[in-house]
Protein backbone atom coordinates (compact mmCIF):
# COMPACT_ATOMS: atom_id res chain seq x y z
CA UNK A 1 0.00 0.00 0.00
CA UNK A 2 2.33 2.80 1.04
CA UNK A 3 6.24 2.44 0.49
CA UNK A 4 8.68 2.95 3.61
CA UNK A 5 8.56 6.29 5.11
CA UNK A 6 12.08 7.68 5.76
CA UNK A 7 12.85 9.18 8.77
CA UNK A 8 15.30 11.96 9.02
CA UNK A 9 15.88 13.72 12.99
CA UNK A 10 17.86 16.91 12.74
CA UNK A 11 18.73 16.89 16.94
CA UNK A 12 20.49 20.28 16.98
CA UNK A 13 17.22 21.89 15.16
CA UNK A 14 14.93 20.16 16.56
CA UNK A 15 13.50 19.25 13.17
CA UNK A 16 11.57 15.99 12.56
CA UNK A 17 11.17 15.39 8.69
CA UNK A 18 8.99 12.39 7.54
CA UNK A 19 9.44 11.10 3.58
CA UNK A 20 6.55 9.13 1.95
CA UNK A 21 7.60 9.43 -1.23
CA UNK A 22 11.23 10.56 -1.21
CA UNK A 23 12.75 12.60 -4.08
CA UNK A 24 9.13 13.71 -4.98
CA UNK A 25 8.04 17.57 -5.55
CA UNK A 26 5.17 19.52 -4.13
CA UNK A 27 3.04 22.13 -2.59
CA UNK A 28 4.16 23.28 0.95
CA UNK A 29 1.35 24.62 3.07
CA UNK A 30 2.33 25.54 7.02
CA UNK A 31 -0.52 23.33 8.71
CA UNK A 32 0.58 25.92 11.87
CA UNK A 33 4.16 27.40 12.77
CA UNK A 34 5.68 24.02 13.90
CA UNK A 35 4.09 21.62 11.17
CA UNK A 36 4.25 21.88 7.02
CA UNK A 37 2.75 19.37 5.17
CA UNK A 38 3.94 18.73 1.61
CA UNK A 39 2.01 17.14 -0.85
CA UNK A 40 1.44 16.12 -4.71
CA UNK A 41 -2.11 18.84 -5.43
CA UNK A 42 -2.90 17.42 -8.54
CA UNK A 43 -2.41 13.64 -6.90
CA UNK A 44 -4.07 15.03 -3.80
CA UNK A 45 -1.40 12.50 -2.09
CA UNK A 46 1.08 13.59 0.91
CA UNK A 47 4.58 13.66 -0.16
CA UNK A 48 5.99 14.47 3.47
CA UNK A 49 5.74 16.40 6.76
CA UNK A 50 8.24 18.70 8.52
CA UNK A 51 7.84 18.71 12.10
CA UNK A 52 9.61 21.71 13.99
CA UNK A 53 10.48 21.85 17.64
CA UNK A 54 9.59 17.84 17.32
CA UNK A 55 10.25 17.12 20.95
CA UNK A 56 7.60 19.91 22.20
CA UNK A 57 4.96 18.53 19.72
CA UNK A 58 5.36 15.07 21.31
CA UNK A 59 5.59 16.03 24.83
CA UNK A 60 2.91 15.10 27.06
CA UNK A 61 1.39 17.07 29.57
CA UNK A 62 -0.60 16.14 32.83
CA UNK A 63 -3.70 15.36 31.28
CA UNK A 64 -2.41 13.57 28.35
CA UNK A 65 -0.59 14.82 24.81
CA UNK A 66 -0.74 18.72 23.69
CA UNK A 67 -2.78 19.75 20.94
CA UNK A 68 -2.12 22.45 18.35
CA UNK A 69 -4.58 24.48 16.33
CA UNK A 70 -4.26 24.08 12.79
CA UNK A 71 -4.27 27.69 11.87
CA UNK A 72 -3.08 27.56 8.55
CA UNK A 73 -6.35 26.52 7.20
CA UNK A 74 -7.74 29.54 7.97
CA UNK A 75 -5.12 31.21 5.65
CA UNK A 76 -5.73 29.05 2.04
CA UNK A 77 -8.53 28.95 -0.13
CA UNK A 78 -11.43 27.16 0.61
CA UNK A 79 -10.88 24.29 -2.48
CA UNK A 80 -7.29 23.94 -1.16
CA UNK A 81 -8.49 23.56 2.44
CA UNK A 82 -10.83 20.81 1.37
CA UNK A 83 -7.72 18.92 -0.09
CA UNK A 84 -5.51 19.40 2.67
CA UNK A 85 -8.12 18.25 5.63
CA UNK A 86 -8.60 15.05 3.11
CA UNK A 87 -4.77 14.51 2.76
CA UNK A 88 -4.00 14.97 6.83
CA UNK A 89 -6.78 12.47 7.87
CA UNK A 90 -6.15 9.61 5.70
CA UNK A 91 -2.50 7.73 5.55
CA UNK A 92 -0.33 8.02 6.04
CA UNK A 93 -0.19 11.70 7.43
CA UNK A 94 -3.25 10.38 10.13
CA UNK A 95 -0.46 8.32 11.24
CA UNK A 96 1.69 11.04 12.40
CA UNK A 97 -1.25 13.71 12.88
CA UNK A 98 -4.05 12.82 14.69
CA UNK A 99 -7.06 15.82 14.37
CA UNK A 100 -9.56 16.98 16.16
CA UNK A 101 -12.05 19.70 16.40
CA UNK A 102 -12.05 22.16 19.33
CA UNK A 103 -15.57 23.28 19.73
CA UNK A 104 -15.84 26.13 21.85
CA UNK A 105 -19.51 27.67 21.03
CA UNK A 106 -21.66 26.08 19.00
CA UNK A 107 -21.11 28.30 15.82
CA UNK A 108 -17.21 28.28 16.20
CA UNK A 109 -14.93 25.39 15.75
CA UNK A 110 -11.17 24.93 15.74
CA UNK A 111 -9.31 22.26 13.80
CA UNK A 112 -6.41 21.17 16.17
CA UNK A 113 -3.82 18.27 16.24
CA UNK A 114 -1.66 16.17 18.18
CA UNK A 115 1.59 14.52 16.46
CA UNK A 116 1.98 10.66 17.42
CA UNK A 117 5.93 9.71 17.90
CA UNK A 118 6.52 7.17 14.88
CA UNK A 119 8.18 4.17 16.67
CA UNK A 120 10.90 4.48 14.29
CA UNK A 121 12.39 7.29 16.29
CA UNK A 122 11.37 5.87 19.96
CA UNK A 123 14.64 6.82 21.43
CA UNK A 124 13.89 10.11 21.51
């Protein structure tokens, strides 16, 4: 189904990047300031995530794992939007990204996320 993801940890950065299809082109859109997606737009197929500050977005708190708003979604058109919410909830990026709505009224709604630690990097 989907080939090996590569798994490249920059330690000094901080700087998780995740390949799915390695040597591949795309669109970059900045899901919020720590995540960018890139994917294949006319494919409508992930081609890889950049995770910044990696070991906050995995870090758990009290009450369980942190979640970030996806606030770049508010910031592309609405036909991109559509494509992007499809690509991060199917695989392999719902792998990595799990999302959720925050609901706080009943006419407002934010899209969050909370990033899973692959357990091809577990030692970190």
């Amino acid at each position: 189904m989907d080939t090996k993801h590569i798994f490249t940890y920059d330690e000094e950065g901080d700087i998780l990047y995740i390949s799915f299809h390695p040597g591949e082109k795309g669109t970059g859109v900045e899901l919020n300031e720590n995540i960018l997606l890139r994917f294949n737009q006319k494919e409508k197929k992930a081609i890889g995530l950049t995770l910044f500050n990696f070991s906050v977005l995995i870090q758990m708190t009290e009450t369980g794992p942190r979640g970030f708003p996806l606030t770049g979604l508010a910031d592309i058109s609405e036909d991109l939007r559509d494509i992007v919410t499809h690509i991060i909830t199917h695989p392999p990026v719902n792998r990595y990204l799990k999302t959720l709505t925050y609901t706080p009224s009943l006419a407002h709604s934010v899209p969050t996320t909370l990033v899973e630690r692959p357990a091809a990097i577990a030692n970190l």
